[in-house]
Protein backbone atom coordinates (compact mmCIF):
# COMPACT_ATOMS: atom_id res chain seq x y z
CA UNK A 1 3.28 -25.32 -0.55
CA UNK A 2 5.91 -25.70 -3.31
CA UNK A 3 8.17 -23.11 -4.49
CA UNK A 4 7.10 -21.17 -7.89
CA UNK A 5 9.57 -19.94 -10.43
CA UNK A 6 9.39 -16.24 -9.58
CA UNK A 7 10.04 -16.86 -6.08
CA UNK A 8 12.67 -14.99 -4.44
CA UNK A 9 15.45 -16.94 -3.84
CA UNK A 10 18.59 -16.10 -2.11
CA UNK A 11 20.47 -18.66 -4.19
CA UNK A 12 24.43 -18.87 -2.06
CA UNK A 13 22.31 -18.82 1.36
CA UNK A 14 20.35 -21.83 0.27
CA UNK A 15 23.25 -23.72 -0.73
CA UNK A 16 24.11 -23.52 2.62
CA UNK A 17 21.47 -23.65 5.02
CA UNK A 18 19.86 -26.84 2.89
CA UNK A 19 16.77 -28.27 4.45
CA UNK A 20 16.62 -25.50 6.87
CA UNK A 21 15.89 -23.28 4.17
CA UNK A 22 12.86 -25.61 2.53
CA UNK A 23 10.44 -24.06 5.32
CA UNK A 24 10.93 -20.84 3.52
CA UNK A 25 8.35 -22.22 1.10
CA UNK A 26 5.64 -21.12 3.45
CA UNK A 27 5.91 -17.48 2.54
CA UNK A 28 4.63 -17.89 -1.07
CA UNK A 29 7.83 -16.63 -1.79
CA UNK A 30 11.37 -18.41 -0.50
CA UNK A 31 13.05 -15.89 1.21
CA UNK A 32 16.37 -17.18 2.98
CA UNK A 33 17.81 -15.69 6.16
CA UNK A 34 20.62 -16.36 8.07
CA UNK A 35 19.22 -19.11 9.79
CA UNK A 36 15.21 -20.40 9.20
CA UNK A 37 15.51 -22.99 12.12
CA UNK A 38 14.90 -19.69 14.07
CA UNK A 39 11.44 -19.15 13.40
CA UNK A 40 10.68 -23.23 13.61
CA UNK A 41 12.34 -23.00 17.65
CA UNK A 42 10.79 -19.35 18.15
CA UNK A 43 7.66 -18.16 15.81
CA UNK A 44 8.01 -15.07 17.01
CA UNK A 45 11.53 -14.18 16.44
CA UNK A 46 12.50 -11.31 13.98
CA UNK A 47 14.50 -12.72 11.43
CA UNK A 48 16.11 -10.32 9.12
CA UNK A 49 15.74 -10.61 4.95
CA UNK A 50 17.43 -9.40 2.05
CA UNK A 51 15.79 -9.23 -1.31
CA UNK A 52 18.08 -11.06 -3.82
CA UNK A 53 15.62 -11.98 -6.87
CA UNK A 54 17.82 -14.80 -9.30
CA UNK A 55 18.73 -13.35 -12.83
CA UNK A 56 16.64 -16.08 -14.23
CA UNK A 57 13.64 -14.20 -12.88
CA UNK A 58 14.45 -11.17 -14.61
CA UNK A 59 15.44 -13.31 -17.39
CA UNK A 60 11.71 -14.62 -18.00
CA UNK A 61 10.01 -11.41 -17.26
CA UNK A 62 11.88 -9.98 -19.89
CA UNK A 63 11.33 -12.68 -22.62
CA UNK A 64 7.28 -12.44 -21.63
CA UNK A 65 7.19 -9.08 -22.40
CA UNK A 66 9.04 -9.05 -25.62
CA UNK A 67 6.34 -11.87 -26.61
CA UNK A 68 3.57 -9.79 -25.43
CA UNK A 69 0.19 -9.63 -27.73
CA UNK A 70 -1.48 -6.56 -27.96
CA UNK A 71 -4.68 -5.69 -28.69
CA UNK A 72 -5.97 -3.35 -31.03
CA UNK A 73 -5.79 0.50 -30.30
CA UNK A 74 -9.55 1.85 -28.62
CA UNK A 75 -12.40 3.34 -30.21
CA UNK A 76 -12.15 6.54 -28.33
CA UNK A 77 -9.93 9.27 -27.97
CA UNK A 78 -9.83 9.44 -23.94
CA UNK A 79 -9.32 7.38 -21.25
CA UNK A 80 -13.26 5.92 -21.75
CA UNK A 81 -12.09 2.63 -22.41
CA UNK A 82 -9.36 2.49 -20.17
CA UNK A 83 -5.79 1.68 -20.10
CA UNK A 84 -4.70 3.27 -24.21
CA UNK A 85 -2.70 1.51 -26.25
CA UNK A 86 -0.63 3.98 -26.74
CA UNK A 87 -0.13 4.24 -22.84
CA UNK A 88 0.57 0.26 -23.20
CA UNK A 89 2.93 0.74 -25.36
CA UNK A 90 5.36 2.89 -23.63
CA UNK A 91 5.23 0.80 -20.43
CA UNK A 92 5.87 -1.84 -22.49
CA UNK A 93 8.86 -0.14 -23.82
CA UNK A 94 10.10 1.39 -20.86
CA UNK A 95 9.78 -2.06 -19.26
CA UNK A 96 11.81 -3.73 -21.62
CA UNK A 97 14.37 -1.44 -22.55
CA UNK A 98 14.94 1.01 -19.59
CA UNK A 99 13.85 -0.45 -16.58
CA UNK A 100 16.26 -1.73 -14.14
CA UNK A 101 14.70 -3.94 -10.92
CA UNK A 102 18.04 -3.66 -9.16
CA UNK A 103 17.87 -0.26 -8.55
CA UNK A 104 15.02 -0.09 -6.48
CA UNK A 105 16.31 -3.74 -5.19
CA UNK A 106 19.11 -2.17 -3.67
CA UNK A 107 17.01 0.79 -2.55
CA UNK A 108 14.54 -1.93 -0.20
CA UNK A 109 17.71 -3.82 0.76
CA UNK A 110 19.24 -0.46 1.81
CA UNK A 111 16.85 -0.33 5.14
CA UNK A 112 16.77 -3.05 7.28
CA UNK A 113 14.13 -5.88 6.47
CA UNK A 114 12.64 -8.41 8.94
CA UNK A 115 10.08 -11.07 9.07
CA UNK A 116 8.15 -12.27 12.21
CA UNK A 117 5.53 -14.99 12.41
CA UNK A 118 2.01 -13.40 13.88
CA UNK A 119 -0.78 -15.34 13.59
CA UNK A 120 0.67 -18.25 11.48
CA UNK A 121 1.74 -16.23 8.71
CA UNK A 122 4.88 -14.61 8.09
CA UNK A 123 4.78 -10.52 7.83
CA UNK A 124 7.59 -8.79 5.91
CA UNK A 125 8.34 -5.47 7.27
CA UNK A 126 10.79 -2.87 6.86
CA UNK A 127 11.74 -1.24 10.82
CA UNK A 128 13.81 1.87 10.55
CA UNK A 129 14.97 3.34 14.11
CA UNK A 130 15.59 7.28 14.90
CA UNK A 131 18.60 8.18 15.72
CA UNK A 132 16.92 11.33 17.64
CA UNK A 133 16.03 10.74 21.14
CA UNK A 134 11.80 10.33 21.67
CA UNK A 135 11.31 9.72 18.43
CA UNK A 136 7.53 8.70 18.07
CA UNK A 137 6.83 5.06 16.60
CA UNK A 138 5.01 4.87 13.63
CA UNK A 139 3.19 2.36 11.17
CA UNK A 140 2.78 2.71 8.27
CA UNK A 141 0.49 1.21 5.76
CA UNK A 142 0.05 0.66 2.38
CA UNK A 143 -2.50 -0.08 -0.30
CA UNK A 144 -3.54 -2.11 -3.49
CA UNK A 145 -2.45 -1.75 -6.05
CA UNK A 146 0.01 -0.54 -3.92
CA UNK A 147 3.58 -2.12 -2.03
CA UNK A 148 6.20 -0.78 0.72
CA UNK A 149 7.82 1.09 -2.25
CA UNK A 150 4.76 3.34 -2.10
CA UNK A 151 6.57 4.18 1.26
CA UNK A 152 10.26 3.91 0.46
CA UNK A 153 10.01 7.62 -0.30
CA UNK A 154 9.43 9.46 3.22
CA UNK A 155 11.43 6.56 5.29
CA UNK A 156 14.48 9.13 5.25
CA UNK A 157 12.57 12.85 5.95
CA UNK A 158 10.49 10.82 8.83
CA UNK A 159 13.48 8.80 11.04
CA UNK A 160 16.08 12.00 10.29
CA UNK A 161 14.09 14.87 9.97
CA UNK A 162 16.93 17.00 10.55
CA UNK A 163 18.65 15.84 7.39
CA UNK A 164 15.88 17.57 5.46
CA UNK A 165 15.49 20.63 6.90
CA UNK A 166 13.30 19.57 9.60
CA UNK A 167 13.48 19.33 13.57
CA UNK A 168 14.21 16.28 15.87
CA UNK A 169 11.61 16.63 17.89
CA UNK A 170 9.47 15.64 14.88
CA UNK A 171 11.38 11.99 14.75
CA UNK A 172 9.85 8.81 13.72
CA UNK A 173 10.33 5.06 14.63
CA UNK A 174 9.28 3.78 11.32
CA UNK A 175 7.54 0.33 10.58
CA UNK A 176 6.34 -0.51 6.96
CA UNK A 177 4.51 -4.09 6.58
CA UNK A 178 3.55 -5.87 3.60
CA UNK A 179 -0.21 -6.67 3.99
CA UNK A 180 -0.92 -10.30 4.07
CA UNK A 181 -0.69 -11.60 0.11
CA UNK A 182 1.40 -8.97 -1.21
CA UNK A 183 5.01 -8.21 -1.34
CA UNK A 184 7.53 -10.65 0.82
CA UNK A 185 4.69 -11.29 3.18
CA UNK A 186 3.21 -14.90 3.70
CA UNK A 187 0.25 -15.65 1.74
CA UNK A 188 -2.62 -17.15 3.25
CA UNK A 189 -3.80 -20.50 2.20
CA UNK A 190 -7.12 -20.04 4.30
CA UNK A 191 -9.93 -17.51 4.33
CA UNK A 192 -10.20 -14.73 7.27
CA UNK A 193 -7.15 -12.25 6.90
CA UNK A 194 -9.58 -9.14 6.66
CA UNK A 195 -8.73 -5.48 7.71
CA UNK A 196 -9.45 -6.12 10.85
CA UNK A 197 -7.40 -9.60 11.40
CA UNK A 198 -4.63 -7.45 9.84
CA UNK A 199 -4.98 -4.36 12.22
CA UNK A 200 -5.19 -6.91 15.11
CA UNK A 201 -1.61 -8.01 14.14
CA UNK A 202 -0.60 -4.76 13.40
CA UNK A 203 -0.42 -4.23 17.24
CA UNK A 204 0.98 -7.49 17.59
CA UNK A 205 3.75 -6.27 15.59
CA UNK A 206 4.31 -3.02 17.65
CA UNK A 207 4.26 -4.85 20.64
CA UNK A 208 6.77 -7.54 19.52
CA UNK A 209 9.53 -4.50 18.92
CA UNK A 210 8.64 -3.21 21.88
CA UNK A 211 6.95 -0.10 21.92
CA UNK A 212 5.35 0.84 24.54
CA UNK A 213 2.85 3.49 22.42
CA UNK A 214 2.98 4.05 18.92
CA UNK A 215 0.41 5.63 16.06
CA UNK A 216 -0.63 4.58 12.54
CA UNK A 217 -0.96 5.84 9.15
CA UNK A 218 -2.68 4.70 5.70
CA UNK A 219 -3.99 5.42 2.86
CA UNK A 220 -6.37 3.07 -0.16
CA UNK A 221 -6.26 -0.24 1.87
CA UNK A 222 -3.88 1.34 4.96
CA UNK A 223 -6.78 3.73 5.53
CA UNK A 224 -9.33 1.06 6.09
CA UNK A 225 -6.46 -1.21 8.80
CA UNK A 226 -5.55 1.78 10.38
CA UNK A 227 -9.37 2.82 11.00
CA UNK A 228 -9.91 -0.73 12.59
CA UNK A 229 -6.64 -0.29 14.97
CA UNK A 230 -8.32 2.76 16.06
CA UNK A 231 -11.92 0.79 16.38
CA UNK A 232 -9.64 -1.75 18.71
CA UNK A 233 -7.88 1.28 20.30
CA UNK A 234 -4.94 -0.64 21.67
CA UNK A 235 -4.29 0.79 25.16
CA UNK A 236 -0.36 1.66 23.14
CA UNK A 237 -2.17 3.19 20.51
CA UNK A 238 -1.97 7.21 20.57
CA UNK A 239 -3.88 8.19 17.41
CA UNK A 240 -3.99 7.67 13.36
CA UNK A 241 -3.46 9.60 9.97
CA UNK A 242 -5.65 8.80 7.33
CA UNK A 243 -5.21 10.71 4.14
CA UNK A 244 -8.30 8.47 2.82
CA UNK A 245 -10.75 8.87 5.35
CA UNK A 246 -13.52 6.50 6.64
CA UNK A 247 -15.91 9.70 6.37
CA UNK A 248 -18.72 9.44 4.36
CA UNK A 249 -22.17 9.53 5.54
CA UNK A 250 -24.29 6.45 5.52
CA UNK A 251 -27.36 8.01 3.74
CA UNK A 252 -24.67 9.73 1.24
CA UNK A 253 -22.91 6.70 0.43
CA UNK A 254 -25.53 4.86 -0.25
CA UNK A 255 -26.75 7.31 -2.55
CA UNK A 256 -23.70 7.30 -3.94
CA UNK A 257 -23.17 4.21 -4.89
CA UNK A 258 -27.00 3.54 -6.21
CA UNK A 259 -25.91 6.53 -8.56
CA UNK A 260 -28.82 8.67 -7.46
CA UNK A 261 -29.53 12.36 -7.10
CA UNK A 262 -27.66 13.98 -4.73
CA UNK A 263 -29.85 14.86 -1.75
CA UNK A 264 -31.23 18.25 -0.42
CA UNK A 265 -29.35 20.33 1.85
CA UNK A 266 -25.59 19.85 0.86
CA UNK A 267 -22.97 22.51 0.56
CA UNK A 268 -21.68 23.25 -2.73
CA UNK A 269 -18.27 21.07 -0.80
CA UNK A 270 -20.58 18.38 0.08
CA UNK A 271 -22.02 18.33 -3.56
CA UNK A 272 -19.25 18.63 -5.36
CA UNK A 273 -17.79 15.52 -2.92
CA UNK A 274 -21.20 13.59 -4.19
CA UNK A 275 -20.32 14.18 -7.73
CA UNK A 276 -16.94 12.39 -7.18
CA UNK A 277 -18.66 9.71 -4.97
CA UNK A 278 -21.14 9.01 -7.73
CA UNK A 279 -18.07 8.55 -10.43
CA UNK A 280 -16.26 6.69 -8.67
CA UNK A 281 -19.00 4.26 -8.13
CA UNK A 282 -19.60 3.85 -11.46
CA UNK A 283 -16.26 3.24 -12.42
CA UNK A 284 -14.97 0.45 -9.62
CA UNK A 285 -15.01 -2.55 -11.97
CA UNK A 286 -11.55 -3.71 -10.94
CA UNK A 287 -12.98 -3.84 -6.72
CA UNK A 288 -16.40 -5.65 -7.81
CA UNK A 289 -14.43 -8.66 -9.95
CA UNK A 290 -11.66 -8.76 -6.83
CA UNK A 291 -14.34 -8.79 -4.23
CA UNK A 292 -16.19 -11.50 -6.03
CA UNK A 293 -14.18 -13.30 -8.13
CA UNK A 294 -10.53 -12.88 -7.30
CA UNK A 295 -9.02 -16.07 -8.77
CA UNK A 296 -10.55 -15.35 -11.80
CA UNK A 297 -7.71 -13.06 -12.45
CA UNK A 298 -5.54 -15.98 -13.42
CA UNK A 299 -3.96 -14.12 -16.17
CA UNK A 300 -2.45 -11.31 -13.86
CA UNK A 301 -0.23 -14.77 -12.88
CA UNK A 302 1.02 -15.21 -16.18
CA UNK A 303 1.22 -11.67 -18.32
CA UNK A 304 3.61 -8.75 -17.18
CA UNK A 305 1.62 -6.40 -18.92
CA UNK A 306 -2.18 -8.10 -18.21
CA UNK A 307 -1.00 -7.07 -14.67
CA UNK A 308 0.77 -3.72 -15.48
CA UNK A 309 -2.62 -2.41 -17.42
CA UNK A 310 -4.79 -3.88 -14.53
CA UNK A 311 -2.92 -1.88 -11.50
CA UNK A 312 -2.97 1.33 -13.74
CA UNK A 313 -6.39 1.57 -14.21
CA UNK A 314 -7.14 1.83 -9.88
CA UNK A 315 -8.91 5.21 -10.69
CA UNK A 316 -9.38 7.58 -13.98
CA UNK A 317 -7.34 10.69 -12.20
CA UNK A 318 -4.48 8.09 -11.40
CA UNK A 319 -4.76 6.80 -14.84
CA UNK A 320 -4.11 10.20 -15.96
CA UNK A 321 -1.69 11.22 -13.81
CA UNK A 322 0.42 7.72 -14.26
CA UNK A 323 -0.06 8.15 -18.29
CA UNK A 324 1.26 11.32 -18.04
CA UNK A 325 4.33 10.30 -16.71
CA UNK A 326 4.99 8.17 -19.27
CA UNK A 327 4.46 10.95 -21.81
CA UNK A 328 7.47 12.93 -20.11
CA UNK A 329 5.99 14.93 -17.53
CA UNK A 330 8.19 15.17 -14.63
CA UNK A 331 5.68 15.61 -11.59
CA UNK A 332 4.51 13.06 -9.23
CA UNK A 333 5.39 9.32 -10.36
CA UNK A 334 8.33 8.23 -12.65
CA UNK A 335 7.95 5.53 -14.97
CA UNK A 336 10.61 3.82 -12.73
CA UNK A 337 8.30 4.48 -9.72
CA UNK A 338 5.10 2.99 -11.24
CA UNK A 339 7.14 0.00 -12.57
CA UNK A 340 9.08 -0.82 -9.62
CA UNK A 341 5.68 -1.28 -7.53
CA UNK A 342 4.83 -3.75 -10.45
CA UNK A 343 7.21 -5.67 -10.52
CA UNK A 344 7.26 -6.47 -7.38
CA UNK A 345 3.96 -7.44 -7.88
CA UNK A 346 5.15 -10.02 -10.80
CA UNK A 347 8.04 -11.29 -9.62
CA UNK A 348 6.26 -12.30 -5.99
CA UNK A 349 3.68 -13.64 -7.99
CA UNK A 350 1.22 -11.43 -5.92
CA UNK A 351 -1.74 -9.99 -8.32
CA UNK A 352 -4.13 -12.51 -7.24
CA UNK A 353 -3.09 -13.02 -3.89
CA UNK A 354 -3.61 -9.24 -2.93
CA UNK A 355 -6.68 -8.93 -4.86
CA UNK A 356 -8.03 -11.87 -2.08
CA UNK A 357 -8.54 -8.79 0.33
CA UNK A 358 -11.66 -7.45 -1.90
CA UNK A 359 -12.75 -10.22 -1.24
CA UNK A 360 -12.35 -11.01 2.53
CA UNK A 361 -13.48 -7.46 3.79
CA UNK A 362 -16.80 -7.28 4.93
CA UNK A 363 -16.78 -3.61 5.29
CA UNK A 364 -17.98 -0.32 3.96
CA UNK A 365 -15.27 0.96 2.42
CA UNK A 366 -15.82 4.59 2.91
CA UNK A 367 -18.15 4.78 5.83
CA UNK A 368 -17.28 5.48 9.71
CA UNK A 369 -15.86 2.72 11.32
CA UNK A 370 -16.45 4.14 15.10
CA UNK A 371 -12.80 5.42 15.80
CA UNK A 372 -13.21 7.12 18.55
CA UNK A 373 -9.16 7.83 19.23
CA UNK A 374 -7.44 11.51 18.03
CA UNK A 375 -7.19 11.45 14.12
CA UNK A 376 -5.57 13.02 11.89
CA UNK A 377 -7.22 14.25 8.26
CA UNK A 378 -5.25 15.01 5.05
CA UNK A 379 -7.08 15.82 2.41
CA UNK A 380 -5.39 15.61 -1.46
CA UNK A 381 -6.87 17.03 -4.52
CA UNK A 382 -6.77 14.06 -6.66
CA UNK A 383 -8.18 11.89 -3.75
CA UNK A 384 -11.10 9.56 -5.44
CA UNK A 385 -12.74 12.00 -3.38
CA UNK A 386 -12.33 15.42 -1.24
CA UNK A 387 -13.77 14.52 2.30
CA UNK A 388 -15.72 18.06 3.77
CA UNK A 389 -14.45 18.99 7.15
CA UNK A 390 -18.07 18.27 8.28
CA UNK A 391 -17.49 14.74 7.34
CA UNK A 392 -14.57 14.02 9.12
CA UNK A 393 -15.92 16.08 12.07
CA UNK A 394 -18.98 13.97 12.24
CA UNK A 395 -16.92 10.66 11.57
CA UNK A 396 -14.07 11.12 13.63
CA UNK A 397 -15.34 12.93 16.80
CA UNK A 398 -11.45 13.37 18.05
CA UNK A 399 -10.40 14.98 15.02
CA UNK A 400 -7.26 16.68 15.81
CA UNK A 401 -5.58 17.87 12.40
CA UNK A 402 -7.56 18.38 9.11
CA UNK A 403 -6.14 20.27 6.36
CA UNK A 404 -6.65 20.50 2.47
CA UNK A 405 -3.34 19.96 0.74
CA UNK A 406 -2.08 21.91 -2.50
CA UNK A 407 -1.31 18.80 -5.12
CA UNK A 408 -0.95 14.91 -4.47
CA UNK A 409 -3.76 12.13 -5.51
CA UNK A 410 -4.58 8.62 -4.21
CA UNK A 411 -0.88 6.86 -3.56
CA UNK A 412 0.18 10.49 -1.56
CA UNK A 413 3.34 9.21 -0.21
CA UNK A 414 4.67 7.77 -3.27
CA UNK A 415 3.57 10.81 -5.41
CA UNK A 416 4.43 13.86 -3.30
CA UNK A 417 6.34 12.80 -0.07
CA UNK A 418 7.87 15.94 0.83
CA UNK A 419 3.89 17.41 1.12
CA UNK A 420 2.81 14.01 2.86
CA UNK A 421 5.64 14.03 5.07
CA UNK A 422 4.65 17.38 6.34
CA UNK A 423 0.71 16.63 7.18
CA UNK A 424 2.13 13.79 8.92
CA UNK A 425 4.09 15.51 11.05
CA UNK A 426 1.64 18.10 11.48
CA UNK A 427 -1.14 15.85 12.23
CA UNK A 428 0.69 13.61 14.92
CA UNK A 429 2.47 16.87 16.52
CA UNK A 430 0.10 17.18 19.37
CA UNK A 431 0.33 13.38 20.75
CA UNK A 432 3.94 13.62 21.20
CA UNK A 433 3.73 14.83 24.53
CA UNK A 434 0.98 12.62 25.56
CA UNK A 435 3.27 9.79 24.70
C-alpha cells in the first residue's frame, strides 16, 4: 500500500529512520515512531506515536474548502431535508477562518499514544495509567461518525478523579482504541473486521498491557463491541457500560423497523420508546448506503465539506443539537469539538474506510446480543432512543446499574462528560471489589 497525501507524516523522524520507516505505509496512514524495525522483529510490541500532521496537509484542506461548491439553499424551513445551507455555511466558515487542528493536535499528543499489531493490523490507542493505587482498567470505545476525541474529554476526571472533586477509589486505567479503519488505526485491505473480530482483539489488547481483569464501555458502534466482549466473556472481563444498549425486543424491533403499528400491551415508556424506534428507522439513510454500498462514498475522499455535512446528519436530534452550536449556543458540542472529530476524519483519509463497518456487521444493531456478564445501563435523553428499564432487565439479565440521566444525546462523552463520567463510575462501582 502506497502512502496518500493526507497521510500523517512525522517528516524529521523519517529523514532519519529511512527505509525503516517505509513499513509505516501499512497503517493507511504513515505514522513514524522511534524505531519501526520494532514491530517487523516483535508484532506485538507497543510502539509509541505522536501525531505530527505536515503543514502541507493543512495547506490543501484549506485551499479545498475555500473552492468549495455549494448547492442551493432547501425547500423547507426545518431540518426535513437535512444538513441547511445555512448550517453549511457556518461550518464552512468556522472551518476556514477559525479553526485551528493544532490545538486539539497537541491535546491527543498530550496523553501517551501507542500502536500494537493484533491480528495483522495495527491498532492506535491512547493508554493512560492511574496514579491511585487499584485503579480499575477500563476500555473505552468509540463510534461512527465518531473518533478517540469523542473520549479525550473524561480521560482526566476518570485516571485522577481526585483532581475533580472525586475519590481515588473511583480510579481508572484508561485505554481508548481507534476501531479498525478510522483514526491512526490500520486499515484493512480484506473483508472480516466485524464487531466481533474487533471485541476479540479488544481483549487481546488488555491482555498485551497486562491486566489481569478489566471492564468496557461504548456507545453508537462501542456499544455494539463492547456487547460482543461481554457475549465472549473473557475470563479478565468484570462487566460493561453501555449508554446505547443492545435492548430492544425482537418482535419490537422488527416492528420497528417495518414502520408498523406499535403493538398491544406497551407502557406509555415502551410506546413512547416505539415512536422513536419507528423514526429512527425511517430516517437511517446514511447506515443503509454504508452497509451496502460503502465505496460508493468516494466523494467523502475528496470534499472537506461532502464529509463534514455527511457525519452531521448521524441523527435529526444530533443534527439539531450540532446546528445549534454553530448558531452560538454554548451547551454540549463546540464548533471546535464537532470539527476536530472531522478532521481527523479528512486528514486520515478515513470516511470510507470507517463506513466499511456497516458493511461487515452481520448483526442486529439494537437487539440482545446474549451478554450474560454484570452491565451497566445509562440512559440519555437525546439517545436515538430511551431504552425502558424492562428492556434492559429482560436483555441484560445481570443488570447492575440503570439510571435515566438529566441532559446528554448520542456521542454522551463528548457532549456532557462530567454527567457521563459519573454513570460510569456509578455503574462499575460494585465490581471493584470483585476485581
Amino acid at each position: 500500500m502506497t502512502t496518500t497525501r493526507t497521510e500523517v507524516i512525522d517528516v524529521n523522524r523519517r529523514r532519519l529512520l529511512g527505509a525503516a520507516a517505509t513499513g509505516a505505509a501499512a497503517l493507511g496512514i504513515a505514522n513514524l515512531f522511534p524505531d519501526r524495525s520494532i514491530a517487523a522483529s516483535d508484532p506485538e510490541a507497543i510502539r509509541p506515536f505522536r501525531v505530527n500532521v505536515p503543514e502541507a496537509d493543512l495547506d490543501d484542506l484549506r485551499y479545498r474548502l475555500t473552492h468549495t461548491r455549494l448547492p442551493e439553499k432547501e425547500t423547507v424551513s426545518d431540518f426535513s431535508q437535512g444538513v441547511p445551507l445555512k448550517t453549511i455555511k457556518q461550518v464552512l466558515r468556522h472551518w476556514r477562518t477559525e479553526y485551528d487542528w493544532r490545538k486539539v493536535e497537541a491535546r491527543i499528543n498530550a496523553v501517551p499514544n501507542f500502536l500494537t499489531e493484533i491480528d495483522g493490523l495495527d491498532i492506535h490507542f491512547i493508554h493512560v495509567r492511574s496514579k491511585h493505587e487499584n485503579a480499575l482498567p477500563l476500555i473505552v470505545t468509540h463510534g461512527w461518525p465518531g473518533s478517540i476525541v469523542e473520549q479525550l474529554k473524561i480521560i482526566g476526571p476518570l485516571t485522577d478523579p481526585t483532581a475533580y472533586g472525586g475519590d481515588a477509589s473511583d480510579a481508572f486505567h484508561v485505554v481508548i482504541p481507534s476501531m479498525p479503519g478510522y483514526g491512526f488505526s490500520g486499515k484493512p485491505d480484506a473483508t472480516g473486521w466485524g464487531p466481533e473480530r474487533i471485541a476479540a482483539a479488544w481483549t487481546t489488547l488488555m491482555r498485551r498491557l497486562g491486566y489481569k481483569n478489566f471492564v468496557a464501555q461504548g456507545g453508537d458502534w462501542g456499544a455494539v463491541v463492547t456487547d460482543m466482549i461481554g457475549v465472549q466473556a473473557p475470563p479478565e472481563l468484570l462487566g460493561i457500560h453501555t449508554n446505547m444498549p443492545g435492548a430492544i425486543p425482537v418482535e419490537i424491533n422488527s416492528a420497528s423497523f417495518a414502520g408498523a403499528p406499535a403493538p398491544e400491551g406497551l407502557s406509555d415508556e415502551e410506546r413512547s420508546s416505539y415512536d422513536q424506534l419507528v423514526f429512527f428507522y425511517k430516517h437511517v439513510y446514511y447506515a443503509f448506503l454504508m452497509g451496502t454500498r460503502p465505496q460508493t462514498l468516494t466523494g467523502l475522499a475528496d470534499s472537506p465539506i461532502a464529509l463534514a455535512t455527511y457525519m452531521l446528519d448521524h441523527d435529526a436530534r444530533s443534527l439539531e443539537l450540532i446546528a445549534r452550536s454553530f448558531d452560538g449556543q454554548k451547551e454540549g458540542l463546540s464548533p471546535d469539538d464537532v470539527l476536530d472529530n472531522v478532521t481527523l476524519f479528512w486528514l486520515t483519509n478515513t470516511g470510507v474506510s470507517a463506513a466499511r463497518l456497516y458493511w461487515e456487521n452481520k448483526l442486529a444493531f439494537f437487539a440482545p446480543k446474549g451478554v450474560k456478564v454484570p452491565v451497566a445501563v445509562s440512559v440519555f435523553p437525546d439517545e436515538l432512543y430511551q431504552t425502558p428499564r424492562k428492556w434492559a432487565e429482560a436483555a441484560y439479565p445481570n443488570l447492575i446499574h440503570y439510571n435515566k440521566v438529566a441532559k446528554g444525546g448520542h456521542f454522551a462523552a463528548w457532549e456532557q462528560p462530567k454527567l457521563f463520567v459519573d454513570e460510569v463510575r456509578t455503574g462499575f462501582r460494585s465490581l471493584r471489589k470483585s476485581g
